[in-house]
Protein backbone atom coordinates (compact mmCIF):
# COMPACT_ATOMS: atom_id res chain seq x y z
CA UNK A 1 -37.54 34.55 -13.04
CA UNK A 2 -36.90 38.52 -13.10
CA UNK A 3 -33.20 40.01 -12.94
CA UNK A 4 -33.40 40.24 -9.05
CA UNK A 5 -34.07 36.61 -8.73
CA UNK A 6 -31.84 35.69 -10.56
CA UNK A 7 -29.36 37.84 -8.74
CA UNK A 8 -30.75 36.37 -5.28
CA UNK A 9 -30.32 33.22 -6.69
CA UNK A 10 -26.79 33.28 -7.38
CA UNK A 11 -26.22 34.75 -3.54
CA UNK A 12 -27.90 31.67 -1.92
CA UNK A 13 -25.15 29.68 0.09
CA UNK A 14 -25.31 25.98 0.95
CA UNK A 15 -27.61 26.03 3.56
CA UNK A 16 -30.42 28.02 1.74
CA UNK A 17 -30.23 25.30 -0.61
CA UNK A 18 -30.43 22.23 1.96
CA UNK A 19 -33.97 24.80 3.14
CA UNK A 20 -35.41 25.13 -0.85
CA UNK A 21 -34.50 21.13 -1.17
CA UNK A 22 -36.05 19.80 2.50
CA UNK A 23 -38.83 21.85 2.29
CA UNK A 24 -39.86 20.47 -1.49
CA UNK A 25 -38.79 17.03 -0.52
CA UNK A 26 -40.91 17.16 3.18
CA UNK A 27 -43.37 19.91 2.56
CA UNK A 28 -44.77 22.85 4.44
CA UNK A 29 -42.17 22.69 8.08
CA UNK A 30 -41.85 24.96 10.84
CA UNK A 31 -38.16 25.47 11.69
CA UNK A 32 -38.15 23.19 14.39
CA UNK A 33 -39.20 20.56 12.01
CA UNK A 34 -36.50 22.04 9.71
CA UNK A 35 -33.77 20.93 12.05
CA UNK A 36 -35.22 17.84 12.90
CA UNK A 37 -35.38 16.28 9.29
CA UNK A 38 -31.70 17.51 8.84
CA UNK A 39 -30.54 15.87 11.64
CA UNK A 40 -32.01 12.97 10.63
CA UNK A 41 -30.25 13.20 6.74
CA UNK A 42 -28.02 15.52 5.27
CA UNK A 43 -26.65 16.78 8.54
CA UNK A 44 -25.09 13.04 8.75
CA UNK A 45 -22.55 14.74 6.09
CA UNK A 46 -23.01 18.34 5.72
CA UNK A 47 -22.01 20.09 9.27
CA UNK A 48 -23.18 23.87 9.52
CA UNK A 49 -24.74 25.67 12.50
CA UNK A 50 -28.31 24.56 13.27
CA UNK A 51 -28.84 27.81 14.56
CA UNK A 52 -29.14 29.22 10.13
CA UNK A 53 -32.12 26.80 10.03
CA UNK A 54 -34.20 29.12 12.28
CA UNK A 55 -32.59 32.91 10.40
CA UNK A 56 -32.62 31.15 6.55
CA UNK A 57 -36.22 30.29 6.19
CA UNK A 58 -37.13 34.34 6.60
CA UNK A 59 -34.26 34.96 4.59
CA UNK A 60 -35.84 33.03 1.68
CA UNK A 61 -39.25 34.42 2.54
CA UNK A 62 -38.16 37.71 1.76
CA UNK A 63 -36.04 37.07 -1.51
CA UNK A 64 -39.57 35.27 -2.69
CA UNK A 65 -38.86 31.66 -2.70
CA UNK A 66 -40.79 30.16 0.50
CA UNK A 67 -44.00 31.28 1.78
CA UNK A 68 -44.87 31.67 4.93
CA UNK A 69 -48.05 31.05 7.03
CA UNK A 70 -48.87 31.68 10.85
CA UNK A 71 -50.94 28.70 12.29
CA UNK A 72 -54.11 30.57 13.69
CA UNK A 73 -54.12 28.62 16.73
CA UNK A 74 -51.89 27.14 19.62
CA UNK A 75 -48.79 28.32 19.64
CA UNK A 76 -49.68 29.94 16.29
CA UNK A 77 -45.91 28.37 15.03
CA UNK A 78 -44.94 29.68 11.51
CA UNK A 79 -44.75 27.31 8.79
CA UNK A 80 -42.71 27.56 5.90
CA UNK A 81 -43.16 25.99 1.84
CA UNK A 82 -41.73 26.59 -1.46
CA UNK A 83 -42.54 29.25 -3.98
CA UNK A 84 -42.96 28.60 -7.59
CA UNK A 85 -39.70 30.92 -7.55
CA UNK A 86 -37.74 28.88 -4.97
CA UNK A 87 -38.15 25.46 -6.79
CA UNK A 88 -36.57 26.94 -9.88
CA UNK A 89 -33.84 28.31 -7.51
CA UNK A 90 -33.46 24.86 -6.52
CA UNK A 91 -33.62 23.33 -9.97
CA UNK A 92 -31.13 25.82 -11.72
CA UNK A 93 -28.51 25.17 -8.42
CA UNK A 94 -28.96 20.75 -9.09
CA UNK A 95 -28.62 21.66 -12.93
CA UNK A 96 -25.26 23.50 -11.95
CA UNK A 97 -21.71 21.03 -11.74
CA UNK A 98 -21.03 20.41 -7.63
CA UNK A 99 -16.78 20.32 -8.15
CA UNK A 100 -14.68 18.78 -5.46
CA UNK A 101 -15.58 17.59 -2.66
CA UNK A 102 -14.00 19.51 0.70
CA UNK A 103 -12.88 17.85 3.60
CA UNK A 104 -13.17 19.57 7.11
CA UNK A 105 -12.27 17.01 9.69
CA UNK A 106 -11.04 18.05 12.71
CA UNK A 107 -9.47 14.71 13.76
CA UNK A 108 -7.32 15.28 10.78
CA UNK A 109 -6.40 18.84 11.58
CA UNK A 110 -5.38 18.16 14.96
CA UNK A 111 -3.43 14.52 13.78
CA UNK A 112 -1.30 16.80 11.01
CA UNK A 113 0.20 19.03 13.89
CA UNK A 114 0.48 16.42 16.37
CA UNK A 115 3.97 15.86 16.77
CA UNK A 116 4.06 19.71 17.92
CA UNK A 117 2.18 18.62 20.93
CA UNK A 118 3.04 16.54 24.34
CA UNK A 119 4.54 13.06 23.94
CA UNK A 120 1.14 10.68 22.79
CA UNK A 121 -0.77 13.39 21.20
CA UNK A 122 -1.24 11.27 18.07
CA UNK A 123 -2.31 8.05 19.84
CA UNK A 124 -5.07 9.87 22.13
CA UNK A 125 -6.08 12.12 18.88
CA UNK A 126 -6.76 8.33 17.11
CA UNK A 127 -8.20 6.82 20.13
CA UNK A 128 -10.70 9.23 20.41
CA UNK A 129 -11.53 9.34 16.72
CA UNK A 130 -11.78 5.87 16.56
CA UNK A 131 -14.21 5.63 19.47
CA UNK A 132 -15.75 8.41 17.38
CA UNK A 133 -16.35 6.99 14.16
CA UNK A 134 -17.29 3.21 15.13
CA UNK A 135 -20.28 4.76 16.74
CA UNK A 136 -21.07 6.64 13.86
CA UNK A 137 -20.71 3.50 11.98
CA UNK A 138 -23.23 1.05 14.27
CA UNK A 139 -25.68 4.43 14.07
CA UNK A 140 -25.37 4.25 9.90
CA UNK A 141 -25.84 0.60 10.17
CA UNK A 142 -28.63 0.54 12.52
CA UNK A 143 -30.05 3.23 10.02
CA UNK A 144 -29.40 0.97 7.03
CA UNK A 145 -31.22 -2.24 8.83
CA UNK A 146 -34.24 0.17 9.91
CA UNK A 147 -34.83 1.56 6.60
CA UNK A 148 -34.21 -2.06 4.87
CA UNK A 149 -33.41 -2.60 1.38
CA UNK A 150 -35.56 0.24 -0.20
CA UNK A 151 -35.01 3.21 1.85
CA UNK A 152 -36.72 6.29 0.34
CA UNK A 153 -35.04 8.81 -1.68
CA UNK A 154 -32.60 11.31 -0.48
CA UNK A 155 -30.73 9.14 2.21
CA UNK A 156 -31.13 6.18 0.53
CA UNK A 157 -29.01 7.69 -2.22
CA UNK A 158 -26.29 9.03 0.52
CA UNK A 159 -26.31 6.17 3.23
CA UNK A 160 -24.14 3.44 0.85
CA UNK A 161 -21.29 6.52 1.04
CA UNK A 162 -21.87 7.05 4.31
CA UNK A 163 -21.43 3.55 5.60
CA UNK A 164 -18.25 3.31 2.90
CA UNK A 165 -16.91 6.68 4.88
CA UNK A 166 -17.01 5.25 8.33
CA UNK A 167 -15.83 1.97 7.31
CA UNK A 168 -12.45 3.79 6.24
CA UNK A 169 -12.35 6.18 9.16
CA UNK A 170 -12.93 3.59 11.39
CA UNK A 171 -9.81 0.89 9.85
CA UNK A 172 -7.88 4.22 9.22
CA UNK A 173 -7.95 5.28 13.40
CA UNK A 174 -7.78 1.91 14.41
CA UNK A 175 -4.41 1.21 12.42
CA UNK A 176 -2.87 4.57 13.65
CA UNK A 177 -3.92 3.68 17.29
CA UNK A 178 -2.10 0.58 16.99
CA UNK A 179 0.48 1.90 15.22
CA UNK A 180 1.48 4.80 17.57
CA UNK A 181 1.10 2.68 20.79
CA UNK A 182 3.41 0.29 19.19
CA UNK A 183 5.35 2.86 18.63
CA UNK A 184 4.84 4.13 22.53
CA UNK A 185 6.11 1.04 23.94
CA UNK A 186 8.71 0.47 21.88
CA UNK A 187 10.03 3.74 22.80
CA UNK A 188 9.01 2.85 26.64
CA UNK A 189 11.20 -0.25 26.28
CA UNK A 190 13.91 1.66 24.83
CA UNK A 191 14.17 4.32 27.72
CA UNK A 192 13.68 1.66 30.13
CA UNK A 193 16.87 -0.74 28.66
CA UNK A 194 19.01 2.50 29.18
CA UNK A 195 17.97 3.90 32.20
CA UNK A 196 19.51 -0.01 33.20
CA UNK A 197 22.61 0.37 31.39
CA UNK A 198 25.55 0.77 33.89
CA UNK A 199 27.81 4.15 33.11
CA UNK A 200 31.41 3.22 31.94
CA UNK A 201 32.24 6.97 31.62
């Protein structure tokens, strides 16, 4: 790989790297069936704007590391592959360490400044997670039971975490649902034993 390559290489963000890696692991796509295999696997866990699947396939094209080819027919769709040049991209970024994991959930975000909000904003924030992440959880499991006990590579490497994920998501919601409404009628009970109280002032 020249010096520019390399350079290129080291500028290529997550999502050109879920591109290089789908398009190796599927073959020749058009964008279009870009987004649909990554709805269908690592979007599961890695959340970005669909809209870079259309913009990061040309992207690559230029830098040298997918070819692409205009159907001479029909809607003459372009299709995209990999270059000798993008699979060593790819190689030399799974050869690299990943670090720590990062978090980015937005139930969590809004559950930390909760109490800042209007009386309940906790329980409704877990509600609605929960509701959330229990149909997540009968989608991974449906997944699981579809794909039966040798699903192919790639998600079959990433489901087990992902059903281990929602499992925890879903007892972690549930128990701060029924913690906080607890908590709601307690506090109900409370204003209602002292709105009863007679005033000995």
């Amino acid at each position: 790989m020249t010096d520019a390559s390399q350079d290129a290489a080291v500028s290529l963000g997550p999502v050109g790297y879920i591109v290089l890696g789908m398009l190796a692991q599927c073959g020749p796509l058009t964008s279009y069936e870009l987004k649909r295999e990554v709805d269908g696997s690592v979007g599961y866990f890695w959340s970005f704007p669909r809209s870079q699947l259309y913009a990061e396939p040309q992207r690559l094209t230029r830098l040298g590391y997918l070819e692409e080819r205009q159907e001479q027919g029909g809607r003459r769709r372009r299709v995209f592959s990999v270059t000798g040049a993008g699979r060593a991209a790819l190689a030399a970024w799974l050869s690299q360490p990943a670090g720590a994991g990062e978090l980015r959930d937005p139930g969590l975000l809004k559950l930390f400044f909760a109490r800042l909000g209007p009386a309940g904003s906790a329980q409704a924030i877990a509600a609605e997670q929960l509701a959330l992440h229990r149909r997540r959880l009968a989608e991974y499991r449906a997944l699981h039971g579809l794909l039966g006990q040798h699903p192919p590579s790639g998600i079959g490497d990433t489901l087990p975490m992902g059903l281990l994920y929602e499992e925890a998501s879903v007892r972690f919601w549930s128990d701060l649902a029924e913690t906080e409404g607890a908590e709601g009628a307690e506090g109900a009970a409370t204003s209602s034993a002292s709105a009863r109280l007679p005033d000995t002032r």
